[in-house]
N, C-alpha and C. Protein backbone atom coordinates (compact mmCIF):
# COMPACT_ATOMS: atom_id res chain seq x y z
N UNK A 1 -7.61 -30.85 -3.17
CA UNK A 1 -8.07 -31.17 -1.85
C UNK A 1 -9.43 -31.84 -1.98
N UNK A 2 -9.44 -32.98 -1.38
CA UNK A 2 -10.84 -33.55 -1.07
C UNK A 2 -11.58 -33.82 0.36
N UNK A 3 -12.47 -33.21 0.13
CA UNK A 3 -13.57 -33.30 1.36
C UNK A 3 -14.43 -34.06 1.62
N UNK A 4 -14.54 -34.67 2.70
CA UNK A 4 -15.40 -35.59 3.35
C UNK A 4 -15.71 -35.35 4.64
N UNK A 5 -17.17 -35.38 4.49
CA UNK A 5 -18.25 -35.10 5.73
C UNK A 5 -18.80 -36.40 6.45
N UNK A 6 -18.36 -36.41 7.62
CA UNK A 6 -19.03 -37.51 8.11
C UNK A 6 -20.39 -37.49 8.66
N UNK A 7 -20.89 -38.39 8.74
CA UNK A 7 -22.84 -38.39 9.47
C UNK A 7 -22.62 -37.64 10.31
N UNK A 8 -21.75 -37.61 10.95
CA UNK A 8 -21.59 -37.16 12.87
C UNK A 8 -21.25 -35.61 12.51
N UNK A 9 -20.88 -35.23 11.10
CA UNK A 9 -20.16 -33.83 11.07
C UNK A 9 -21.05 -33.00 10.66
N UNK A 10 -22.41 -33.88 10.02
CA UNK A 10 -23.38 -33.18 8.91
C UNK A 10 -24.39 -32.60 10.26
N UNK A 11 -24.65 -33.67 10.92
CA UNK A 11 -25.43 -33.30 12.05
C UNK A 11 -24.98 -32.66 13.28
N UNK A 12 -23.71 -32.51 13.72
CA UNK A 12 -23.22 -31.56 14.46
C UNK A 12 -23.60 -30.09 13.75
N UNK A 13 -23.26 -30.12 12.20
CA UNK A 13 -23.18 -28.51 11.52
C UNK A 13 -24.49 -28.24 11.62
N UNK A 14 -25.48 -29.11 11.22
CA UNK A 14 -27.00 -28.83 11.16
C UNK A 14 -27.63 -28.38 12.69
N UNK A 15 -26.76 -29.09 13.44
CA UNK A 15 -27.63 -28.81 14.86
C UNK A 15 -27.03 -27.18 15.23
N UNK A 16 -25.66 -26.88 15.26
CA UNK A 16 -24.84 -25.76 15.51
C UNK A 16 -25.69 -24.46 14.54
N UNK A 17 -25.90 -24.20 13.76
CA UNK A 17 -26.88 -23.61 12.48
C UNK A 17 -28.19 -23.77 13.33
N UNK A 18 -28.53 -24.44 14.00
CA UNK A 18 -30.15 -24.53 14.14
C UNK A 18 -30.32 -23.93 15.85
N UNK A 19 -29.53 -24.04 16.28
CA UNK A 19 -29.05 -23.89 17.45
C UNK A 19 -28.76 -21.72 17.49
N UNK A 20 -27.88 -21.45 16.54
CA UNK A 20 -27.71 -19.83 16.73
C UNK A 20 -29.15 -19.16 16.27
N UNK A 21 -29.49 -20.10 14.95
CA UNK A 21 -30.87 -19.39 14.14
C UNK A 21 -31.77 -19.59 15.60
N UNK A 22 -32.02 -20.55 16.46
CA UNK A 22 -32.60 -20.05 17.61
C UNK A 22 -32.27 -18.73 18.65
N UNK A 23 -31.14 -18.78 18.69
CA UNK A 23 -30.63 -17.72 20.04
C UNK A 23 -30.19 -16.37 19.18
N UNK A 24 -30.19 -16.40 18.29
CA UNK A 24 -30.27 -14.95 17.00
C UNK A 24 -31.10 -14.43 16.27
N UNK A 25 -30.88 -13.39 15.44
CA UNK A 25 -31.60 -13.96 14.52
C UNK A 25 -31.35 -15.01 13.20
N UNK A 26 -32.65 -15.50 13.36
CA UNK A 26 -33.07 -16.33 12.10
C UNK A 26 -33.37 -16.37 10.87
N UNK A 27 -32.25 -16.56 9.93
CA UNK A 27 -32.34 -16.51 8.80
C UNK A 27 -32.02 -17.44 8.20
N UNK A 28 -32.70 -18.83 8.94
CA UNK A 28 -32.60 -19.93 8.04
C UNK A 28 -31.21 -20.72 7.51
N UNK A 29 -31.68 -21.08 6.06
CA UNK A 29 -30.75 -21.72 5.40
C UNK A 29 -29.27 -20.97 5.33
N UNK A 30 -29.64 -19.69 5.47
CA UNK A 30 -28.45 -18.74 4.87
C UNK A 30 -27.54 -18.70 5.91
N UNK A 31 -27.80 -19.20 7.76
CA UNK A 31 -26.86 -19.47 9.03
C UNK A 31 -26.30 -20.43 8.24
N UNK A 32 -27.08 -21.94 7.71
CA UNK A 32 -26.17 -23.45 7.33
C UNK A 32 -24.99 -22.37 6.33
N UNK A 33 -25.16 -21.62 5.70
CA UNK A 33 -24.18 -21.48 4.69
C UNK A 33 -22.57 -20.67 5.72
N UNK A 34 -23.11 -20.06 6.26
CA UNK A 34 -22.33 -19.29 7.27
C UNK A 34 -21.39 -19.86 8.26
N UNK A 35 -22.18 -20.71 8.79
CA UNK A 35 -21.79 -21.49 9.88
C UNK A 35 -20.34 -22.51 8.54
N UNK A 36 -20.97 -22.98 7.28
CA UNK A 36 -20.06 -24.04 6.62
C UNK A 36 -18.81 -22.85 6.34
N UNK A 37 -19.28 -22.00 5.76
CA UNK A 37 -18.35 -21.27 5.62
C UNK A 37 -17.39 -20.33 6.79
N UNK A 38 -17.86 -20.49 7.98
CA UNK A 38 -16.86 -20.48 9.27
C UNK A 38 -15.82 -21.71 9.15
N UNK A 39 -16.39 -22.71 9.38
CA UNK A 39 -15.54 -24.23 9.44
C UNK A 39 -14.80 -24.61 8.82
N UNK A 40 -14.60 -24.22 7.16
CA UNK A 40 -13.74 -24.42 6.47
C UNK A 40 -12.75 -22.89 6.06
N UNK A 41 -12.70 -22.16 6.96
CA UNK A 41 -12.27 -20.92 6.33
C UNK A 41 -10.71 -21.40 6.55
N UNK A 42 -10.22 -22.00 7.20
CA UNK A 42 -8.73 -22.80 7.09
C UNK A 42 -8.60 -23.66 6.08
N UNK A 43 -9.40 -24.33 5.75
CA UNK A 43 -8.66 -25.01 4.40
C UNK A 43 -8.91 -23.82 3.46
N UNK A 44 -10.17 -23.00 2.96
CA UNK A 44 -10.23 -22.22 2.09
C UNK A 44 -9.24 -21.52 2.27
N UNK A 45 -8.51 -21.00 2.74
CA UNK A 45 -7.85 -20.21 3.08
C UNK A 45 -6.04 -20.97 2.60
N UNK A 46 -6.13 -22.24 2.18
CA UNK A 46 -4.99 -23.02 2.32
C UNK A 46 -4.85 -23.92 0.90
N UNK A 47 -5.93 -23.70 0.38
CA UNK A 47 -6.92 -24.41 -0.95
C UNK A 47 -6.33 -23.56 -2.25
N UNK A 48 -5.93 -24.52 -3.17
CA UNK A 48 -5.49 -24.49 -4.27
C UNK A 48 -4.47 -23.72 -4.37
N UNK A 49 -3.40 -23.55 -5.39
CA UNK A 49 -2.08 -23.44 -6.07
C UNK A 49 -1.51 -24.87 -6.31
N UNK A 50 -0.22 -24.65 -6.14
CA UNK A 50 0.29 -26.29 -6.37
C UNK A 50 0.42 -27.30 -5.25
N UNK A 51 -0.40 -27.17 -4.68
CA UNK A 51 -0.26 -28.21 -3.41
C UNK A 51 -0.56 -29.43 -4.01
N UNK A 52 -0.03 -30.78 -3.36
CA UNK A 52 -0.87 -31.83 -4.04
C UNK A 52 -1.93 -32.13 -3.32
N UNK A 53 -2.75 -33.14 -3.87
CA UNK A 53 -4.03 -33.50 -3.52
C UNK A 53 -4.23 -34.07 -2.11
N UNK A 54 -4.94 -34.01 -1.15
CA UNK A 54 -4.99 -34.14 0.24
C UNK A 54 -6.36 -34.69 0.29
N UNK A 55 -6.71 -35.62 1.25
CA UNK A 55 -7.73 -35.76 1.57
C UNK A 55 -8.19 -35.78 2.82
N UNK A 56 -8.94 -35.13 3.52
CA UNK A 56 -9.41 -34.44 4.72
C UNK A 56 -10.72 -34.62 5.01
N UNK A 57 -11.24 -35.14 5.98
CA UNK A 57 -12.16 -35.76 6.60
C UNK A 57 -12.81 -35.03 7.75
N UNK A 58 -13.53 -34.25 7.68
CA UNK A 58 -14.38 -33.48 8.43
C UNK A 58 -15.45 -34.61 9.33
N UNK A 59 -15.08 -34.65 10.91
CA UNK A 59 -15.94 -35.43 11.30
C UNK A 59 -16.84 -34.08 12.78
N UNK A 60 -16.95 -35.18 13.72
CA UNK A 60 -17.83 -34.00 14.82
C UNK A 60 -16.68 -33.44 15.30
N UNK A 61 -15.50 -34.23 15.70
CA UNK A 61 -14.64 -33.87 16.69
C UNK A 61 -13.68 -32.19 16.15
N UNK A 62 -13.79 -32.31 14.49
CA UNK A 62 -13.36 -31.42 13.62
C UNK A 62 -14.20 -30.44 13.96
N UNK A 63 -15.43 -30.47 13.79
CA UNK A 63 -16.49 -29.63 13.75
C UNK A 63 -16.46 -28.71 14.86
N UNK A 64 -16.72 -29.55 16.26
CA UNK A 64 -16.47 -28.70 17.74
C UNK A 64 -15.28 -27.85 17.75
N UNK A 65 -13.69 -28.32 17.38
CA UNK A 65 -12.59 -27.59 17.77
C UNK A 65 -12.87 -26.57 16.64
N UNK A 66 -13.27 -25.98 15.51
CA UNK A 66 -12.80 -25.48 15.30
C UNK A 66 -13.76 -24.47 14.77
N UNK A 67 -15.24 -24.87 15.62
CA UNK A 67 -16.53 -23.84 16.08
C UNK A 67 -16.27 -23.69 17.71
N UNK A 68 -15.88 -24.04 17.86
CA UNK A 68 -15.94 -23.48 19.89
C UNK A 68 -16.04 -22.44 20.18
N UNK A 69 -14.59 -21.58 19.33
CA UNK A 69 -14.96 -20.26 19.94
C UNK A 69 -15.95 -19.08 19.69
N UNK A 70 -16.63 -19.69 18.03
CA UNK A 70 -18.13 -19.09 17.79
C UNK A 70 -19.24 -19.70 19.24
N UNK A 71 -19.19 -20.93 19.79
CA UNK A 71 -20.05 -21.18 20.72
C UNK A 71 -19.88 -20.38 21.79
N UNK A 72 -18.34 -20.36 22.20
CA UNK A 72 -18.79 -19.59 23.40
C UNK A 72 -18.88 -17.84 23.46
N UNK A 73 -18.54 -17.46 22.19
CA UNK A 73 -19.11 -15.96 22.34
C UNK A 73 -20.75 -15.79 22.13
N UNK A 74 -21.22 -16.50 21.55
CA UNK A 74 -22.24 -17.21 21.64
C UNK A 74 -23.09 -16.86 23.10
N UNK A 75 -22.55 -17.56 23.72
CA UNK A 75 -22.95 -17.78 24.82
C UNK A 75 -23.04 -16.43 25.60
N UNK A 76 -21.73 -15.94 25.48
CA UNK A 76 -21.44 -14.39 25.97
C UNK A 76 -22.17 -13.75 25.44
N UNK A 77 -23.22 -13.32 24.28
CA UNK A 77 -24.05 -12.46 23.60
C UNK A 77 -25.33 -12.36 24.76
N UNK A 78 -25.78 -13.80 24.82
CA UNK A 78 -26.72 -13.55 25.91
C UNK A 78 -26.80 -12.01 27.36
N UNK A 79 -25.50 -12.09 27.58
CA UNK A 79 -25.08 -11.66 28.53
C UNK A 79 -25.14 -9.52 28.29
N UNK A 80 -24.76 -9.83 27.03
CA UNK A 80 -24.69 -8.17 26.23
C UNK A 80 -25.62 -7.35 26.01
N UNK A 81 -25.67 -6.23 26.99
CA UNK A 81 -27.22 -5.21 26.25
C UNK A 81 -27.25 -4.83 25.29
């Protein structure tokens, strides 16, 4: 499997990461790792044995569908004592 990040995907992930480390807590670099490792937990999850080689293109539109529903619980935390 090969991966490709587009401009639009690097900076959606960077802003999404910079965005919870605000409304959470903040722990930096170690959200970017979290947040990457949310986003790809479907291919990881689908990644290696004998599949053949695929190439898959991570852009923004990738990024939003398949963080949304981290955004909007997200959103709902606010709300939680």
């Amino acid at each position: 499997m090969r991966l490709t990040f587009t401009d639009d995907a690097i900076e959606a992930i960077a802003k999404y990461a910079k965005m919870v480390n605000e409304t959470t807590e903040n722990i930096g670099a170690r959200r970017l790792h979290t947040v990457i490792e949310t986003l790809l937990e479907d291919i990881s999850y689908n990644a290696g044995g004998n599949h053949p080689v695929i190439d898959i293109v991570i852009d923004a539109a990738y990024v939003k569908e398949h963080l949304q529903s981290q955004i909007k619980d997200l959103d709902l935390q606010k709300y939680i004592l």
